[in-house]
Protein backbone atom coordinates (compact mmCIF):
# COMPACT_ATOMS: atom_id res chain seq x y z
CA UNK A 1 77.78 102.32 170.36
CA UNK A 2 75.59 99.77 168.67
CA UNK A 3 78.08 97.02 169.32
CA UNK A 4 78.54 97.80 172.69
CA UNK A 5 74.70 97.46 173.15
CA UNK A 6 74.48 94.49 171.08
CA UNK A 7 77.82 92.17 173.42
CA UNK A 8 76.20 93.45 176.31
CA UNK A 9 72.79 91.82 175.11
CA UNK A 10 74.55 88.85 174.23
CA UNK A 11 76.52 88.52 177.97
CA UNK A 12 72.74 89.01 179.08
CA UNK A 13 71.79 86.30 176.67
CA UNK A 14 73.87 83.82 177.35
CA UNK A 15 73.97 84.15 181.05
CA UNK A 16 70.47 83.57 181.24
CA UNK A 17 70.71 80.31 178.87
CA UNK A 18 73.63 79.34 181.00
CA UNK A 19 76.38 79.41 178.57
CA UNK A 20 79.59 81.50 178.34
CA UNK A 21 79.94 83.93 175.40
CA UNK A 22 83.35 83.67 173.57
CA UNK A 23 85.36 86.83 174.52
CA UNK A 24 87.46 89.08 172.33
CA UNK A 25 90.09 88.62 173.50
CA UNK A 26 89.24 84.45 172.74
CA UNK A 27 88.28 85.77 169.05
CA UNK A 28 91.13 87.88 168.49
CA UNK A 29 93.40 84.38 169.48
CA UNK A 30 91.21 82.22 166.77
CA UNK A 31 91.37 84.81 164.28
CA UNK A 32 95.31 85.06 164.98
CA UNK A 33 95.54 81.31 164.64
CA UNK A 34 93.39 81.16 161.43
CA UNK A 35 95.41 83.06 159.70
CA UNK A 36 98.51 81.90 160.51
CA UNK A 37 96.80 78.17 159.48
CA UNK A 38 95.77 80.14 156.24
CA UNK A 39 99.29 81.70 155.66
CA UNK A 40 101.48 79.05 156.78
CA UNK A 41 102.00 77.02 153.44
CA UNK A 42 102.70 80.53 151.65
CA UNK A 43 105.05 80.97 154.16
CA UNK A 44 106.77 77.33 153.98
CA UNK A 45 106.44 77.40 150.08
CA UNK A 46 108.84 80.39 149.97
CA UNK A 47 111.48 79.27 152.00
CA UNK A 48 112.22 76.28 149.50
CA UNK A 49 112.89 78.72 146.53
CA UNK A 50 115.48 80.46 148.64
CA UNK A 51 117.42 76.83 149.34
CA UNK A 52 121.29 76.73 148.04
CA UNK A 53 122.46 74.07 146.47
CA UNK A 54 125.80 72.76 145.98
CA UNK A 55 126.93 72.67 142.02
CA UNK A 56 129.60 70.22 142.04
CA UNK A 57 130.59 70.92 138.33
CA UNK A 58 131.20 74.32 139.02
CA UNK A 59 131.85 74.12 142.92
CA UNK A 60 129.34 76.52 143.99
CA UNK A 61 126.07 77.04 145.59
CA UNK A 62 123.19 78.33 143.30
CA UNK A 63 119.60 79.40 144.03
CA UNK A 64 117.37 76.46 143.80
CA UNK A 65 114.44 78.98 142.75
CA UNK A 66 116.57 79.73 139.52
CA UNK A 67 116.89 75.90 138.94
CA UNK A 68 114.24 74.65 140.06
CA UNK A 69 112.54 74.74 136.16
CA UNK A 70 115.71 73.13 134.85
CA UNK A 71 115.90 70.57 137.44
CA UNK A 72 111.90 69.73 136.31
CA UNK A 73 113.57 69.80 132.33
CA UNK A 74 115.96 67.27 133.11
CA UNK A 75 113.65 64.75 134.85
CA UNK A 76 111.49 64.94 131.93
CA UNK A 77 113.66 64.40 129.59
CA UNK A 78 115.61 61.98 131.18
CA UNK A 79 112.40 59.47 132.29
CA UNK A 80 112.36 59.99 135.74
CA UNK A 81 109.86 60.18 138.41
CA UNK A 82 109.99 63.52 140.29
CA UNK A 83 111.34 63.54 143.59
CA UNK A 84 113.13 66.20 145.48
CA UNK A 85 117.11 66.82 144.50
CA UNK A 86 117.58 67.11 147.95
CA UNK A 87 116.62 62.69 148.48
CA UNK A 88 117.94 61.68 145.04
CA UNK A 89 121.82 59.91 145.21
CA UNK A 90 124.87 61.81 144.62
CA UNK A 91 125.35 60.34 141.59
CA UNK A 92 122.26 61.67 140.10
CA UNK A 93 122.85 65.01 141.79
CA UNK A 94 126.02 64.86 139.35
CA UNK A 95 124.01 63.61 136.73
CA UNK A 96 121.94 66.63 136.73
CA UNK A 97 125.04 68.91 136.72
CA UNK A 98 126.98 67.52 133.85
CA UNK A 99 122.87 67.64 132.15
CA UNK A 100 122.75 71.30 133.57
CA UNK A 101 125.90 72.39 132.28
CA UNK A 102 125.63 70.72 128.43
CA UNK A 103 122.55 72.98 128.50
CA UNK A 104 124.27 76.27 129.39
CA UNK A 105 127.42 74.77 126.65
CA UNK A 106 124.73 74.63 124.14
CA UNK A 107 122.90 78.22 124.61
CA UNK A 108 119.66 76.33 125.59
CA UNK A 109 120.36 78.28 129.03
CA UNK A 110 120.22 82.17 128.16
CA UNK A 111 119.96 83.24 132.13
CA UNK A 112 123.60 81.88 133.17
């Protein structure tokens, strides 16, 4: 009841000083849009660990949130610059295969 008194003093308020209050239904839109500004990267972030990839040594798609670490291994140790698999050339996709699977040949891969 005491919010009901208090927007009504507020309407009363800002009618007399000549300005418009924001609505509820106004705050409920900002507070929708807030969050969704607030949970959007969550959101975005998620889809990219549930990407397939192609895995042209074994000629099947695979998770990219199980390789993800490996791929991150292999630039390392290989010297390069990290950039998404999806932009590097096929060759290096390949590259990262063959790398991929000497790992898995060796037991340095325990998950596969």
């Amino acid at each position: 009841m005491h919010s009901v008194r208090r927007i009504a003093l507020m309407n009363l308020f800002f009618k007399v000083q000549g300005e418009v209050p924001m609505t509820i239904r106004h705050r409920k839109i900002w507070s929708v849009l807030l969050a969704a500004a607030i949970a959007s990267p969550v959101l975005l972030t998620g889809c990219a660990a549930h990407r397939r990839v192609y895995d042209g040594y074994d000629h099947a798609y695979v998770q990219w949130g199980v390789e993800s670490p490996y791929y991150r291994q292999w630039e390392d140790q290989t010297h390069r610059h990290h950039e998404r698999y999806e932009k590097r050339s096929h060759q290096e996709q390949q590259e990262y295969w063959q790398w991929r699977h000497q790992q898995q040949d060796h037991g340095h891969d325990h998950d596969h």
